[in-house]
N, C-alpha and C. Protein backbone atom coordinates (compact mmCIF):
# COMPACT_ATOMS: atom_id res chain seq x y z
N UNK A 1 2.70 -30.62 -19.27
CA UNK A 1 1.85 -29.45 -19.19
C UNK A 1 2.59 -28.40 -18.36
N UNK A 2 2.58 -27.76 -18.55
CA UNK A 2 3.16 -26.42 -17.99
C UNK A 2 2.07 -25.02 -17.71
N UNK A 3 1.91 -24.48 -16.14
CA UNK A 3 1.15 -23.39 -16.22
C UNK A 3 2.20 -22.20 -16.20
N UNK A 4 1.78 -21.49 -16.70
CA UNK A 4 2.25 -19.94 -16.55
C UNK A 4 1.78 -18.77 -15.80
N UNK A 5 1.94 -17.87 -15.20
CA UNK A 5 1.18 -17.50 -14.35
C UNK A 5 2.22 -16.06 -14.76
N UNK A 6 1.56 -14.69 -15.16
CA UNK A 6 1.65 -13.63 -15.76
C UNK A 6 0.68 -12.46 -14.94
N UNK A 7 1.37 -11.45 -13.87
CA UNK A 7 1.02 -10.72 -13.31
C UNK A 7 1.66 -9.53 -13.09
N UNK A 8 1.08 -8.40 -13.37
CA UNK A 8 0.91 -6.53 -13.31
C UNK A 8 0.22 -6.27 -11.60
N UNK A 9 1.35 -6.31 -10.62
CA UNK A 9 0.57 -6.10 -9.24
C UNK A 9 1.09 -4.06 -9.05
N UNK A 10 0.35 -3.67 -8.22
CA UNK A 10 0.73 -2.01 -7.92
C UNK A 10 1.53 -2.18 -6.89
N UNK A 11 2.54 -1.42 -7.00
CA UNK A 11 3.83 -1.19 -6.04
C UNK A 11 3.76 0.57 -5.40
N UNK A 12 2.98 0.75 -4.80
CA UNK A 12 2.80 2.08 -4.36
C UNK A 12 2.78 2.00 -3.09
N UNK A 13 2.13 1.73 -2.70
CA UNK A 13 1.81 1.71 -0.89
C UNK A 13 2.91 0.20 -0.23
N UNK A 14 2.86 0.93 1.05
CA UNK A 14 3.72 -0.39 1.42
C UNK A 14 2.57 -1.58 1.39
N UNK A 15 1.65 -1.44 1.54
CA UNK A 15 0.81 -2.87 1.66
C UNK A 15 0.90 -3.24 0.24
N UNK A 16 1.02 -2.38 -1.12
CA UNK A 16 1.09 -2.91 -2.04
C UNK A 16 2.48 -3.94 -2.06
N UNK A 17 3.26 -3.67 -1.66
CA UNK A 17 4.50 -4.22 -1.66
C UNK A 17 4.27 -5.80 -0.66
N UNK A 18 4.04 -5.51 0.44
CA UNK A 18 4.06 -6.65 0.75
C UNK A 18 3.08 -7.49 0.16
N UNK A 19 2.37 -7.18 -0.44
CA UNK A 19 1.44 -8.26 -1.01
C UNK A 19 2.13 -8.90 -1.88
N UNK A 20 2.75 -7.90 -2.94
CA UNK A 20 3.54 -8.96 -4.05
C UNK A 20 4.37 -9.72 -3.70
N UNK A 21 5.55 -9.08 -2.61
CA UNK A 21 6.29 -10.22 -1.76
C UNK A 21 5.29 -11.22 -1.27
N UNK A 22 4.35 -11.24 -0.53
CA UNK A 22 4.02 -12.67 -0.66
C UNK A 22 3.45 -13.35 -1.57
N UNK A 23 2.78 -12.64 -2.61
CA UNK A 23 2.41 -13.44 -4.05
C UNK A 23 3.35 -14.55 -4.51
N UNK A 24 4.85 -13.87 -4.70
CA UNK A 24 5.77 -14.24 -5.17
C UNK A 24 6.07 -14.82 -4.73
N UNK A 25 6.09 -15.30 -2.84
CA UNK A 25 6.65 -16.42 -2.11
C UNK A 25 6.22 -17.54 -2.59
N UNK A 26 4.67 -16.93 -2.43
CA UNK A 26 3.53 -18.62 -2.79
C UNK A 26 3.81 -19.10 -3.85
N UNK A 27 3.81 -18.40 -4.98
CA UNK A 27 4.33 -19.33 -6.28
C UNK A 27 5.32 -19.55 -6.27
N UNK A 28 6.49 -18.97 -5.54
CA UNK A 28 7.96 -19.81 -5.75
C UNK A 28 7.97 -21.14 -5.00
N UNK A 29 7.05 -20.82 -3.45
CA UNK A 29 6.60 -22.06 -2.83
C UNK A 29 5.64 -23.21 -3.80
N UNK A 30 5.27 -22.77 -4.62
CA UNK A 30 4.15 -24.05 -5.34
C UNK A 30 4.78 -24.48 -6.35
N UNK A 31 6.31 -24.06 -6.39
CA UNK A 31 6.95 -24.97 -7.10
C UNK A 31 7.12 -24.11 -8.55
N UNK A 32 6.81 -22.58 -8.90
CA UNK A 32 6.99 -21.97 -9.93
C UNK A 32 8.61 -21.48 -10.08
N UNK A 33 9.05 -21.34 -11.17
CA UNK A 33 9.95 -20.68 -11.08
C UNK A 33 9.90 -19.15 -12.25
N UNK A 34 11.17 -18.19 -11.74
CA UNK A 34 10.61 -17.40 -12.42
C UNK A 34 11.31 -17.38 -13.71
N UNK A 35 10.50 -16.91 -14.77
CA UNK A 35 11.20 -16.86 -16.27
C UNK A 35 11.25 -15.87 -16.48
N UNK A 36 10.78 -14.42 -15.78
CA UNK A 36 10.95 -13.24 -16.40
C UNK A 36 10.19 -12.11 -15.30
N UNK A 37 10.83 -11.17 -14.76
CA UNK A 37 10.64 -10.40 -14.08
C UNK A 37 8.59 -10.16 -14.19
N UNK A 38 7.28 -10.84 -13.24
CA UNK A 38 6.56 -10.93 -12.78
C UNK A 38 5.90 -12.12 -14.04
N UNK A 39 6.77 -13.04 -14.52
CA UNK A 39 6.40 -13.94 -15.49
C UNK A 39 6.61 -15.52 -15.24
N UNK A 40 6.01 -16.53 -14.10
CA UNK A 40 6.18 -17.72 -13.64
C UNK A 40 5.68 -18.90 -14.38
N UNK A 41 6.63 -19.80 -14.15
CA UNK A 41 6.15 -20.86 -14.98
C UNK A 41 6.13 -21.99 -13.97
N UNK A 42 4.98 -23.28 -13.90
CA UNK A 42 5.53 -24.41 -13.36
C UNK A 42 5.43 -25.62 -14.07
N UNK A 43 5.84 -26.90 -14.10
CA UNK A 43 5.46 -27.86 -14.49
C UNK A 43 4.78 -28.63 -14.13
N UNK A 44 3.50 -29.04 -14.55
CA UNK A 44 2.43 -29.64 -14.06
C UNK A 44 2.03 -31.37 -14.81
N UNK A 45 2.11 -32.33 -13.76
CA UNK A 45 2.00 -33.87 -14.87
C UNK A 45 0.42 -33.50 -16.01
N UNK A 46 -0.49 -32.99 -15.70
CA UNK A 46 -1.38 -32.95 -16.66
C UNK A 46 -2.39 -31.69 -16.32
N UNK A 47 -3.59 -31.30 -17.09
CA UNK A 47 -4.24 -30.56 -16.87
C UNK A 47 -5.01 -30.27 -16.27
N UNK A 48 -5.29 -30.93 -15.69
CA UNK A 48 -6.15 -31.60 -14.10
C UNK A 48 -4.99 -31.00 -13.01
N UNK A 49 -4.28 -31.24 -13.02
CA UNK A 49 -3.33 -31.13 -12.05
C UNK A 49 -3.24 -29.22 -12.23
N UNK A 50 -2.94 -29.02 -13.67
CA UNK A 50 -2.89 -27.52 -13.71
C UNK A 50 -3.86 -26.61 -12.87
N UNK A 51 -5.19 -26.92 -13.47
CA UNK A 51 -6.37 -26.44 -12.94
C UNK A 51 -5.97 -26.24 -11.37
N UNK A 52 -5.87 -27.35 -10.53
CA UNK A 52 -5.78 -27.76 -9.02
C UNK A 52 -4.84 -26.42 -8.57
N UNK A 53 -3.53 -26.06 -9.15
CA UNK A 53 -2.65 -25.28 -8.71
C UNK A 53 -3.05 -23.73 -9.06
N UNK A 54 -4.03 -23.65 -10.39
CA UNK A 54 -4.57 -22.50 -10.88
C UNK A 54 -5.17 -22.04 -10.18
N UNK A 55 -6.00 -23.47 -9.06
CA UNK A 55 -7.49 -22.60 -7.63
C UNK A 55 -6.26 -22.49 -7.04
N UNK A 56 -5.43 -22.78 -6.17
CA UNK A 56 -4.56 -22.27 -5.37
C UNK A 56 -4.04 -21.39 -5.58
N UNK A 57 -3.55 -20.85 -6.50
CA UNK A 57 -2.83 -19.63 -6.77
C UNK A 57 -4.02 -18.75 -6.65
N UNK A 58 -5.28 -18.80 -7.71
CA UNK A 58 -6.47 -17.73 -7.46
C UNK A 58 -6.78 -17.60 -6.39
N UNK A 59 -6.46 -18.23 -4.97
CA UNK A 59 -7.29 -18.06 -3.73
C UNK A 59 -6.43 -17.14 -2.78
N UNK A 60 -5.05 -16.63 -3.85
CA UNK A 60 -4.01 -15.93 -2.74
C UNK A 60 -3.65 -14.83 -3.44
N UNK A 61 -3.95 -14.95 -4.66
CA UNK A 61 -4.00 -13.61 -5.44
C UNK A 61 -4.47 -12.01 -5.16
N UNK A 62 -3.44 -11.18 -4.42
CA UNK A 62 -3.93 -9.81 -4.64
C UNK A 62 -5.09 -9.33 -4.67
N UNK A 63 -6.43 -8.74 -4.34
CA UNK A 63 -7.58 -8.39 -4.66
C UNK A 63 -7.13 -7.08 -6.40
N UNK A 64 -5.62 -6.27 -5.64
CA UNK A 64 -5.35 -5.15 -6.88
C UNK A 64 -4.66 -5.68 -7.64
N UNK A 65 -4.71 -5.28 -8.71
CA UNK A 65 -3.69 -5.44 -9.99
C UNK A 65 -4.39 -6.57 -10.78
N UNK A 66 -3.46 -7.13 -11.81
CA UNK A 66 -3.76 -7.85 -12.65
C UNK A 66 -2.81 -9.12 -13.09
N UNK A 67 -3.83 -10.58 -12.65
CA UNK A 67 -2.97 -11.79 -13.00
C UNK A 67 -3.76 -12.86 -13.84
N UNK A 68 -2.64 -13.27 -14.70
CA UNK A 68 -3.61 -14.19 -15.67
C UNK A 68 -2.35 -15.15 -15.81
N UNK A 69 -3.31 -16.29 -16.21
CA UNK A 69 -2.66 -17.71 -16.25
C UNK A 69 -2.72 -18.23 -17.43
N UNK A 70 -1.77 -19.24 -18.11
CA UNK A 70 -1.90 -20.00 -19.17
C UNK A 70 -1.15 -21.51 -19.64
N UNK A 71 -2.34 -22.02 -19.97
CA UNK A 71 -2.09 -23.79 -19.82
C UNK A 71 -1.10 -24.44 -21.34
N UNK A 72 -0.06 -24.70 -21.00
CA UNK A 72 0.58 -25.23 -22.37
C UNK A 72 1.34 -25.93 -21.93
N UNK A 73 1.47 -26.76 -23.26
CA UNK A 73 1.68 -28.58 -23.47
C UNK A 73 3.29 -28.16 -23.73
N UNK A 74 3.81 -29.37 -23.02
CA UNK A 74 5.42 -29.37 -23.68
C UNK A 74 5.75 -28.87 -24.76
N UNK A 75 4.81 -28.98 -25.94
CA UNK A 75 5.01 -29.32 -27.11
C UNK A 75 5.07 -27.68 -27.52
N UNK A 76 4.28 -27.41 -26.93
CA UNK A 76 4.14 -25.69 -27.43
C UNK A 76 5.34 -25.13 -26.44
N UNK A 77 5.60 -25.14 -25.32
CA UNK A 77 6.31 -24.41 -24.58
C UNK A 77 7.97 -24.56 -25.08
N UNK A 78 8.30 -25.75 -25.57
CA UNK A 78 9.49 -26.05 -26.32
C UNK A 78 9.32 -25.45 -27.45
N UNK A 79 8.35 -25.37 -28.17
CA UNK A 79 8.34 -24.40 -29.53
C UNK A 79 8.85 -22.94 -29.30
N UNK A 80 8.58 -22.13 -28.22
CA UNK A 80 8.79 -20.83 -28.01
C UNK A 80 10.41 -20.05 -28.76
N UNK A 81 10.21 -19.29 -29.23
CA UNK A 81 11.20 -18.11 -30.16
C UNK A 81 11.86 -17.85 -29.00
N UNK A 82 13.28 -17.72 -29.09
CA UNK A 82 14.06 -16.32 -28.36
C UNK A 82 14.63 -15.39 -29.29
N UNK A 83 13.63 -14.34 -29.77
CA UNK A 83 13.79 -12.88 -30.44
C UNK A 83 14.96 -12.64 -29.99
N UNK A 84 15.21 -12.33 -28.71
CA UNK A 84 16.07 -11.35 -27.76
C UNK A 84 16.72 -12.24 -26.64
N UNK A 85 18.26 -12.33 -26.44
CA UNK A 85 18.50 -12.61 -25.82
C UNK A 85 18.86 -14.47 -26.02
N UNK A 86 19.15 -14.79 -24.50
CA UNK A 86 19.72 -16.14 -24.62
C UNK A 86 18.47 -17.03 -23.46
N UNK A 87 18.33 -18.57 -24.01
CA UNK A 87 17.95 -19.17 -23.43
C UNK A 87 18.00 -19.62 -22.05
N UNK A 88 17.61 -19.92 -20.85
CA UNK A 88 18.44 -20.47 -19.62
C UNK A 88 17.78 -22.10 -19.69
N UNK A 89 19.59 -22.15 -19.74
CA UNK A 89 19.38 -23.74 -20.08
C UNK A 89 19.51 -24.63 -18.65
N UNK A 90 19.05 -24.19 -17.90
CA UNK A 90 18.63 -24.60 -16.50
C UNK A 90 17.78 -26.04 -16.46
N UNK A 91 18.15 -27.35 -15.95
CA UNK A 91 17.41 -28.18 -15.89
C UNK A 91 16.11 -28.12 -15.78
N UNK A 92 15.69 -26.71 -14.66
CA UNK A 92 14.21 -26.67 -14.98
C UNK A 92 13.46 -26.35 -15.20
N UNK A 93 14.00 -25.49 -16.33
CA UNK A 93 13.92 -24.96 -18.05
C UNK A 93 13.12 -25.82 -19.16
N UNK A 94 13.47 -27.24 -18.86
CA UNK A 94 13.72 -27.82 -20.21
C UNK A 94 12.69 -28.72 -19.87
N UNK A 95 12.20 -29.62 -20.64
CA UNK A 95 11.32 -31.01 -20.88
C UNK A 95 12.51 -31.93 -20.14
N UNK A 96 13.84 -32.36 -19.65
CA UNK A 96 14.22 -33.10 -19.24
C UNK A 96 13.81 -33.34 -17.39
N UNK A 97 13.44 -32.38 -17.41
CA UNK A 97 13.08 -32.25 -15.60
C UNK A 97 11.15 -33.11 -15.47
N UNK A 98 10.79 -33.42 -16.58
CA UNK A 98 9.52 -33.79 -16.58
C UNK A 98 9.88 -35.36 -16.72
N UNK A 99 9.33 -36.11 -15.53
CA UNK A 99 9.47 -37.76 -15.61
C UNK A 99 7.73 -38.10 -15.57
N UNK A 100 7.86 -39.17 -16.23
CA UNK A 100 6.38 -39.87 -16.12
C UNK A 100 6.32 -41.11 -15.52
N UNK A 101 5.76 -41.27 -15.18
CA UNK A 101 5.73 -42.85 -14.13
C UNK A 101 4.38 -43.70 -14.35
């Protein structure tokens, strides 16, 4: 399972700024990485687990701007097109960084 986490924050004021700097800490801290300039992904063992990291992230989220999340299965996230550009074939990129026990 994989969450995604997709956010439009305002960069105007300095408080706008530091907010996204710490947005961005917390999810790099919760284990997201980034796939695309304000576009995070993490890997999650199941959907239960997703949810759990989804309240954490919602409880530190910005009051301004706009963030939305989305829950997908290996299966779909390995399906994804690259229109444009090249893949990053980064270990933790791929379905090989996912162990089950």
């Amino acid at each position: 399972m994989r969450l995604m986490i997709m956010f439009d924050l305002p960069m105007v004021s300095s408080e706008d700024r530091r907010n996204y700097r710490h947005f961005r800490k917390a999810l790099i801290s919760e284990g997201f990485f980034m796939m695309q300039f304000s576009v995070y992904v993490r890997v999650c063992a199941n959907s239960k687990n997703a949810k759990s990291v989804e309240q954490r992230i919602s409880a530190i989220t910005p009051k301004e701007g706009l963030v939305q999340s989305v829950m997908l299965t290996e299966k779909q996230y390995q399906a994804m097109h690259f229109i444009s550009g090249e893949p990053n074939q980064d270990i933790i990129n791929s379905a090989e960084r996912t162990i089950m026990i």
